[in-house]
C-alpha atoms as a PDB file:
ATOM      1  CA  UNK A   1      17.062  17.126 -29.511  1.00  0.00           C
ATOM      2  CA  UNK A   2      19.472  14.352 -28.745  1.00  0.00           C
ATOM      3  CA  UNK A   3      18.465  14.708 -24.802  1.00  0.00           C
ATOM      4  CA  UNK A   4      15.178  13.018 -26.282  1.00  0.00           C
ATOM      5  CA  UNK A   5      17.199   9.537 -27.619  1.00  0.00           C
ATOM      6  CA  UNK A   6      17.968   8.355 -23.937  1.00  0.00           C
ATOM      7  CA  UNK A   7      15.374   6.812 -22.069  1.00  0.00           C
ATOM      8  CA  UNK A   8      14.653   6.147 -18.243  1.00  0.00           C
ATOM      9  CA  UNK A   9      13.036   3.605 -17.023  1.00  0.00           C
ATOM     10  CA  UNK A  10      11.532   3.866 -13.267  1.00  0.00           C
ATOM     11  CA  UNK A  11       9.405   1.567 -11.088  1.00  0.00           C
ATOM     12  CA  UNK A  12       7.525   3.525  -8.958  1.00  0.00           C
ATOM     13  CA  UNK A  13       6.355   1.325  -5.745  1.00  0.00           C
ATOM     14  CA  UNK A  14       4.003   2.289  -2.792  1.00  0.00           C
ATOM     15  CA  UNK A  15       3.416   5.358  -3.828  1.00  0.00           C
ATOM     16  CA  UNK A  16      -0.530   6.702  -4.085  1.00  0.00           C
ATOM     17  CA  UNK A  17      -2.337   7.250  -6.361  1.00  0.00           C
ATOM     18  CA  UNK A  18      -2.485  11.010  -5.995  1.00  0.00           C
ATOM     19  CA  UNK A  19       1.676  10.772  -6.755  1.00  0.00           C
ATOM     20  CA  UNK A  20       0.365   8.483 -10.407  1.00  0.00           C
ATOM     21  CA  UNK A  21      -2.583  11.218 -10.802  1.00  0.00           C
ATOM     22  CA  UNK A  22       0.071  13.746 -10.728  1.00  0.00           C
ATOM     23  CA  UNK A  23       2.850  12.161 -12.745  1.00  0.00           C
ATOM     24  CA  UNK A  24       0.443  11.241 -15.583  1.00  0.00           C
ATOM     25  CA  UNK A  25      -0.279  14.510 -16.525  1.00  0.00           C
ATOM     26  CA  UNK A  26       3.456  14.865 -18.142  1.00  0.00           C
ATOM     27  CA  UNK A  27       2.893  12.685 -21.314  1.00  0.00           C
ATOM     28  CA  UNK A  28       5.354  14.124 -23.578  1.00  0.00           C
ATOM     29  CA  UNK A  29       8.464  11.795 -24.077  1.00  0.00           C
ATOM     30  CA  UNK A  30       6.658   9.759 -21.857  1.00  0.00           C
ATOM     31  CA  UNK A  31       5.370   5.583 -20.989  1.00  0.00           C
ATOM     32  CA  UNK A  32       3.828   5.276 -18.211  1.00  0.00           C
ATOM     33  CA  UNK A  33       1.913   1.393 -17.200  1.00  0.00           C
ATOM     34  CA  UNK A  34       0.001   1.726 -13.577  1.00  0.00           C
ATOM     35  CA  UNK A  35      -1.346  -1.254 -11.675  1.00  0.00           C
ATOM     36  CA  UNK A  36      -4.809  -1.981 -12.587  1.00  0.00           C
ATOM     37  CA  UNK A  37      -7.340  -2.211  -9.819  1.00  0.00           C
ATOM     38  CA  UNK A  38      -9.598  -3.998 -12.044  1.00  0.00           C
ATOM     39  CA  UNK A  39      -7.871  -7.173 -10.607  1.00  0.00           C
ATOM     40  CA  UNK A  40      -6.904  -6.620  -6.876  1.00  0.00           C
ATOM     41  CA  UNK A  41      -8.540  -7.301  -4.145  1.00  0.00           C
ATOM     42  CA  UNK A  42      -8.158  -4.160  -1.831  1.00  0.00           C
ATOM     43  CA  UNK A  43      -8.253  -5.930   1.542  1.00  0.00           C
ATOM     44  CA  UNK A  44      -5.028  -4.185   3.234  1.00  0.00           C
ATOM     45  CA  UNK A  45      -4.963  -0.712   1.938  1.00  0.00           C
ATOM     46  CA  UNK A  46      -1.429   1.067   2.270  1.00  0.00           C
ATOM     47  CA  UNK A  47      -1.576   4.594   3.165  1.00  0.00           C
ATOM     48  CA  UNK A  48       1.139   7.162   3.220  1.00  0.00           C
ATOM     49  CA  UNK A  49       0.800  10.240   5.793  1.00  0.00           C
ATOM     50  CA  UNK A  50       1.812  13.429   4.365  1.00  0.00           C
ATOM     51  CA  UNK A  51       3.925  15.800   6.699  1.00  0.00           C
ATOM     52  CA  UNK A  52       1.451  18.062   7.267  1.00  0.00           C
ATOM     53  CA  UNK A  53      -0.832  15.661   9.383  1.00  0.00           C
ATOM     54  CA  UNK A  54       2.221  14.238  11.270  1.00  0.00           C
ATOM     55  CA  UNK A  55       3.567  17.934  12.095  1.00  0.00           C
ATOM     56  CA  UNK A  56       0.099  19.579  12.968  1.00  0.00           C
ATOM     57  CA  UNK A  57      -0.505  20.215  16.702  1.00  0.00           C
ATOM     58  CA  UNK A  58      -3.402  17.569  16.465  1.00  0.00           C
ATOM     59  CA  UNK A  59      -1.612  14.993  15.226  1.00  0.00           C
ATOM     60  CA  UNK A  60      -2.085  12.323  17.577  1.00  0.00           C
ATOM     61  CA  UNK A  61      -6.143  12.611  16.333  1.00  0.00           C
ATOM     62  CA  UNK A  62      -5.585  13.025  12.952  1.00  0.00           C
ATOM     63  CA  UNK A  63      -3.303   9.489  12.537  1.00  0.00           C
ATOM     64  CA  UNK A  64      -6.354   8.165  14.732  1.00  0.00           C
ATOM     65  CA  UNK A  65      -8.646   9.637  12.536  1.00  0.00           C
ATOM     66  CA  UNK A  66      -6.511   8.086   9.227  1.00  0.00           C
ATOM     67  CA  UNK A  67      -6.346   4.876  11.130  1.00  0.00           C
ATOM     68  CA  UNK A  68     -10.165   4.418  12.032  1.00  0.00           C
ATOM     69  CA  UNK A  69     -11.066   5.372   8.013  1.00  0.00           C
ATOM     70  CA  UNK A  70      -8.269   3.362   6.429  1.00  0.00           C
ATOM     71  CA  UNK A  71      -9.569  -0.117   8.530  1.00  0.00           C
ATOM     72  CA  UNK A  72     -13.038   0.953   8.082  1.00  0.00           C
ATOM     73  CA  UNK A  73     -12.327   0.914   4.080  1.00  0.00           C
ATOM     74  CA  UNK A  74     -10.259  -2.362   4.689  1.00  0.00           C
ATOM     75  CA  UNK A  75     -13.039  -4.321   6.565  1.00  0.00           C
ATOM     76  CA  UNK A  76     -15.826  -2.799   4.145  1.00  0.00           C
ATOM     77  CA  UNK A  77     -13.777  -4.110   1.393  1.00  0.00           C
ATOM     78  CA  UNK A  78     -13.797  -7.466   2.746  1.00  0.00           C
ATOM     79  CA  UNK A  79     -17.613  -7.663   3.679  1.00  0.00           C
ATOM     80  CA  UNK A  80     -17.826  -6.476  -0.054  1.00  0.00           C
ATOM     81  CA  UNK A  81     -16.098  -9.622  -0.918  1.00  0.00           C
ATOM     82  CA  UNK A  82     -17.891 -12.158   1.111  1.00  0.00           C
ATOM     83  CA  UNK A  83     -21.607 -10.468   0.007  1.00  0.00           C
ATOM     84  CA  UNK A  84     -20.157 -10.855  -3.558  1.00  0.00           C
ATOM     85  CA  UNK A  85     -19.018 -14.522  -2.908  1.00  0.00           C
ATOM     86  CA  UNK A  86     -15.779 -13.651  -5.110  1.00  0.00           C
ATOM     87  CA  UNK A  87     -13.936 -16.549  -3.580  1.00  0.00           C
ATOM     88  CA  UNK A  88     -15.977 -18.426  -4.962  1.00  0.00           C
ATOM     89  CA  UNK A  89     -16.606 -16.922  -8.018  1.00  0.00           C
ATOM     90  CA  UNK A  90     -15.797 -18.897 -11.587  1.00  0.00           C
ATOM     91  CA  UNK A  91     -16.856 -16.678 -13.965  1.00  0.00           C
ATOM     92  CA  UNK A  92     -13.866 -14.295 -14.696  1.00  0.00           C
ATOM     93  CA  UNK A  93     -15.697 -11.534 -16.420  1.00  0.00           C
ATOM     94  CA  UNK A  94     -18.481 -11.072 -13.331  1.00  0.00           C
ATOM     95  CA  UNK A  95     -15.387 -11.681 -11.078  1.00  0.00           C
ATOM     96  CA  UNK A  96     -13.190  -8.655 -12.862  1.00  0.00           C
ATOM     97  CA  UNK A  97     -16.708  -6.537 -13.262  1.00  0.00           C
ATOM     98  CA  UNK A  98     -17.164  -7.018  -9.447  1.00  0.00           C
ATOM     99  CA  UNK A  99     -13.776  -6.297  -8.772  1.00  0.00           C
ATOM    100  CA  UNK A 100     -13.662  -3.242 -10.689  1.00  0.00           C
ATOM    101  CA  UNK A 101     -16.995  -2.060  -8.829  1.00  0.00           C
ATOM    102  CA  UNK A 102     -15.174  -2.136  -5.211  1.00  0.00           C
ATOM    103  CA  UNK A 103     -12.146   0.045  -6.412  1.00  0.00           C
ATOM    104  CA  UNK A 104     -15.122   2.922  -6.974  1.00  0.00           C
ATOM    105  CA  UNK A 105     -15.214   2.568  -2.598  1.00  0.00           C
ATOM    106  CA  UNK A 106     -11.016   2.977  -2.339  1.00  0.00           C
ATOM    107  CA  UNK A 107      -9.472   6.003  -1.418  1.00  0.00           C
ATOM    108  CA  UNK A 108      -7.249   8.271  -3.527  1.00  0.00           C
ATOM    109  CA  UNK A 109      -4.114   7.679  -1.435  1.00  0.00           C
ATOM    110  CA  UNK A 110      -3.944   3.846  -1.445  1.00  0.00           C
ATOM    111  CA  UNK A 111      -0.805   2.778  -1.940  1.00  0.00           C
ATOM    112  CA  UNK A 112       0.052   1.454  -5.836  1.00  0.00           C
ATOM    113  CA  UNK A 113       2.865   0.765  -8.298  1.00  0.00           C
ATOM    114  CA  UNK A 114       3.329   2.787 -11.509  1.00  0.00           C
ATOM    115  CA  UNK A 115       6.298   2.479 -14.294  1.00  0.00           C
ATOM    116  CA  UNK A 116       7.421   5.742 -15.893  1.00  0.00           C
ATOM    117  CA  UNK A 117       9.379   5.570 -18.853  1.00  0.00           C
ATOM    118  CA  UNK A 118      11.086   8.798 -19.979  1.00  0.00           C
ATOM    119  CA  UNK A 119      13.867  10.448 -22.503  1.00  0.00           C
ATOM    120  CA  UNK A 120      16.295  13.165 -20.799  1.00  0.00           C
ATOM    121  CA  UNK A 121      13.951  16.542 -21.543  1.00  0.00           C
ATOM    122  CA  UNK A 122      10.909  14.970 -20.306  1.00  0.00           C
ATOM    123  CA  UNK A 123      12.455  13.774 -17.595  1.00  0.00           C
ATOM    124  CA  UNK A 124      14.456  17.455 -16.488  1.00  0.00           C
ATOM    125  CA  UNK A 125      10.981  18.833 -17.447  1.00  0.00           C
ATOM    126  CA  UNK A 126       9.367  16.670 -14.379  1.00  0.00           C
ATOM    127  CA  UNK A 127      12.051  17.062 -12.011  1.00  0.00           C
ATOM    128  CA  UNK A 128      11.865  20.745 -12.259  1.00  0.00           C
ATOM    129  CA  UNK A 129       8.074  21.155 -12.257  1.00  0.00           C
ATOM    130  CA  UNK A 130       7.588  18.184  -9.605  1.00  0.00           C
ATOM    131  CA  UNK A 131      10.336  19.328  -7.092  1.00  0.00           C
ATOM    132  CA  UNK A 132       8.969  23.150  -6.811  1.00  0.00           C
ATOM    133  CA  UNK A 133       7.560  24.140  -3.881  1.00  0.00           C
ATOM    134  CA  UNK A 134       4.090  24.318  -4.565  1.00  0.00           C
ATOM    135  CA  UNK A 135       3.962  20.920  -6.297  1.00  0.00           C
ATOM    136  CA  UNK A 136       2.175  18.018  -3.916  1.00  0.00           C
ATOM    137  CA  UNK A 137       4.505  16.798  -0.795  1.00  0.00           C
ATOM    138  CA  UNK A 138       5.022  13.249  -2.015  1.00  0.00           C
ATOM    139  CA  UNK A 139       5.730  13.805  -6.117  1.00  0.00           C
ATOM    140  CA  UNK A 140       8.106  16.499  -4.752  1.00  0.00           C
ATOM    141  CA  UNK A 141       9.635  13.903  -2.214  1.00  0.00           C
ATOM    142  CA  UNK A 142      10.046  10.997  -4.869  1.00  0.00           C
ATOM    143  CA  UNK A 143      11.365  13.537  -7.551  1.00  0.00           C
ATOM    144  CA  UNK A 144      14.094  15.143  -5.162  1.00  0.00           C
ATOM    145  CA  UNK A 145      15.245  11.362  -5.154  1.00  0.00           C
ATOM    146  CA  UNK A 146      14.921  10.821  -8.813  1.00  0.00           C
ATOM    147  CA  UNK A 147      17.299  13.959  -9.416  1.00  0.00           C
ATOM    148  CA  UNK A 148      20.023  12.371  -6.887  1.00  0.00           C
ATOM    149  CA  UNK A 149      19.968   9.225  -8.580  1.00  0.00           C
ATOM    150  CA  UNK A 150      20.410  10.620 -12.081  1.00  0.00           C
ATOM    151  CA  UNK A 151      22.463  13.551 -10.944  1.00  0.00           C
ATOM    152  CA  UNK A 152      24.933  10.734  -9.655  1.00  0.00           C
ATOM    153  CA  UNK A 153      24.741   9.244 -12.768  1.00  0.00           C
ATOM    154  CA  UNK A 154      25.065  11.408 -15.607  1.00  0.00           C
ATOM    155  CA  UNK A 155      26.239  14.984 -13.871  1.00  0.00           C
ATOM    156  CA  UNK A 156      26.831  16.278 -17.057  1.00  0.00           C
ATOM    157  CA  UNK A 157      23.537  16.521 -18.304  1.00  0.00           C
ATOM    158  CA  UNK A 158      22.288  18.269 -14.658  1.00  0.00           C
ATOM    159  CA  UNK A 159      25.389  20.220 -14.477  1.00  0.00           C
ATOM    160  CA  UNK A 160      23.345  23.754 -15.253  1.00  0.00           C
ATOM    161  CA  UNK A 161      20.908  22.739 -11.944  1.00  0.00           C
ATOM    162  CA  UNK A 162      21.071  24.383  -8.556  1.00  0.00           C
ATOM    163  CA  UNK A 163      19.057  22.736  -5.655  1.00  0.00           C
ATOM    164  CA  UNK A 164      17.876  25.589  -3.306  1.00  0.00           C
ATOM    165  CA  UNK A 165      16.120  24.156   0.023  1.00  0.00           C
ATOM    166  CA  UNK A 166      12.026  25.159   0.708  1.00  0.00           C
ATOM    167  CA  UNK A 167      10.121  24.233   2.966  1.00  0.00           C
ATOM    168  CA  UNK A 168      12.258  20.896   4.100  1.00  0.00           C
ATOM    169  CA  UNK A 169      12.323  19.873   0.709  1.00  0.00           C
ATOM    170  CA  UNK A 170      14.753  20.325  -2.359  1.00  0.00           C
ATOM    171  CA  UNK A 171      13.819  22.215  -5.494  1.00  0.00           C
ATOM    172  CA  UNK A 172      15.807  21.459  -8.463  1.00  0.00           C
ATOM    173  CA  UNK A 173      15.562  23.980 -10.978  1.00  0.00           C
ATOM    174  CA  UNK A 174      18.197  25.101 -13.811  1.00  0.00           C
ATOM    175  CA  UNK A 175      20.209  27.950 -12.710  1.00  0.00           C
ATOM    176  CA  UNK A 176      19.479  30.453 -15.449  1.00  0.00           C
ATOM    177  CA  UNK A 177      15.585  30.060 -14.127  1.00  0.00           C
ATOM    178  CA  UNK A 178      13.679  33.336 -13.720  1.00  0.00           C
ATOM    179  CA  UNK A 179      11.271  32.833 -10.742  1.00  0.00           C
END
């Protein structure tokens, strides 16, 4: 019980927004505040390429593929704006109603910022479930990182963890763990 006293606070930055779709879902011991989209004009969309397009044998085509959709979304995002007129838009409310209409046309990987807030168990809780090997590639990525950082930090409290190597990627998980 005292492991849920101490609280983390992490800015989350670039990430997408199927890493915040993910990390939500662990509310326990939890704060989490995302970027709203309500209020952001989504005119250069930042995309992250998981490994498995940049290793496939097609790879050249898919990153073309990614590339062709991802400025297609940018440039309808922009004719969006100039149809709406929301430069020149005064009236807040239509402004953040239109606004929040064009995020419906954005795609589930765009880049965005998310700050998690969590006490020790919640936060040994993620790092186990998010860094095992069938978890997504990026939560997995960011959470290997998250477990170095605090490791470093406080190696008492991760002293009963053992990192075992799948698939490229590390998998913290407590060492009396029946898998």
């Amino acid at each position: 019980s005292v492991f849920e006293h101490a609280m983390f606070n992490f800015i989350f930055h670039d990430v997408s927004r199927v890493f915040t779709h993910e990390l939500v879902r662990h509310r326990i011991g939890t704060a989490i505040s995302q970027e709203s989209l309500r209020y952001v004009r989504l005119t250069d969309l930042k995309f992250w390429m998981p490994s498995c397009f940049k290793e496939h044998p097609k790879k050249e085509e898919l990153k073309q593929l990614v590339v062709e959709t991802i400025e297609y979304l940018e440039q309808n995002q922009k004719e969006l704006g100039t149809l709406l007129d929301l430069d020149n838009l005064k009236d807040f409310s239509s402004k953040k109603e239109l606004t929040s209409a064009m995020r419906r046309l954005a795609p589930i990987g765009l880049a965005t910022s998310i700050g998690w807030s969590g006490n020790f168990r919640a936060l040994r809780h993620v790092i186990e479930m998010r860094t095992d090997p069938p978890a997504e590639e990026e939560i997995r990525l960011v959470f290997g990182k998250v477990f170095e950082k605090v490791n470093a930090r406080y190696p008492n409290v991760f002293q009963d963890y053992e990192m075992e190597m799948v698939n490229g990627l590390p998998w913290y998980k407590t060492k009396n763990r029946k898998v």
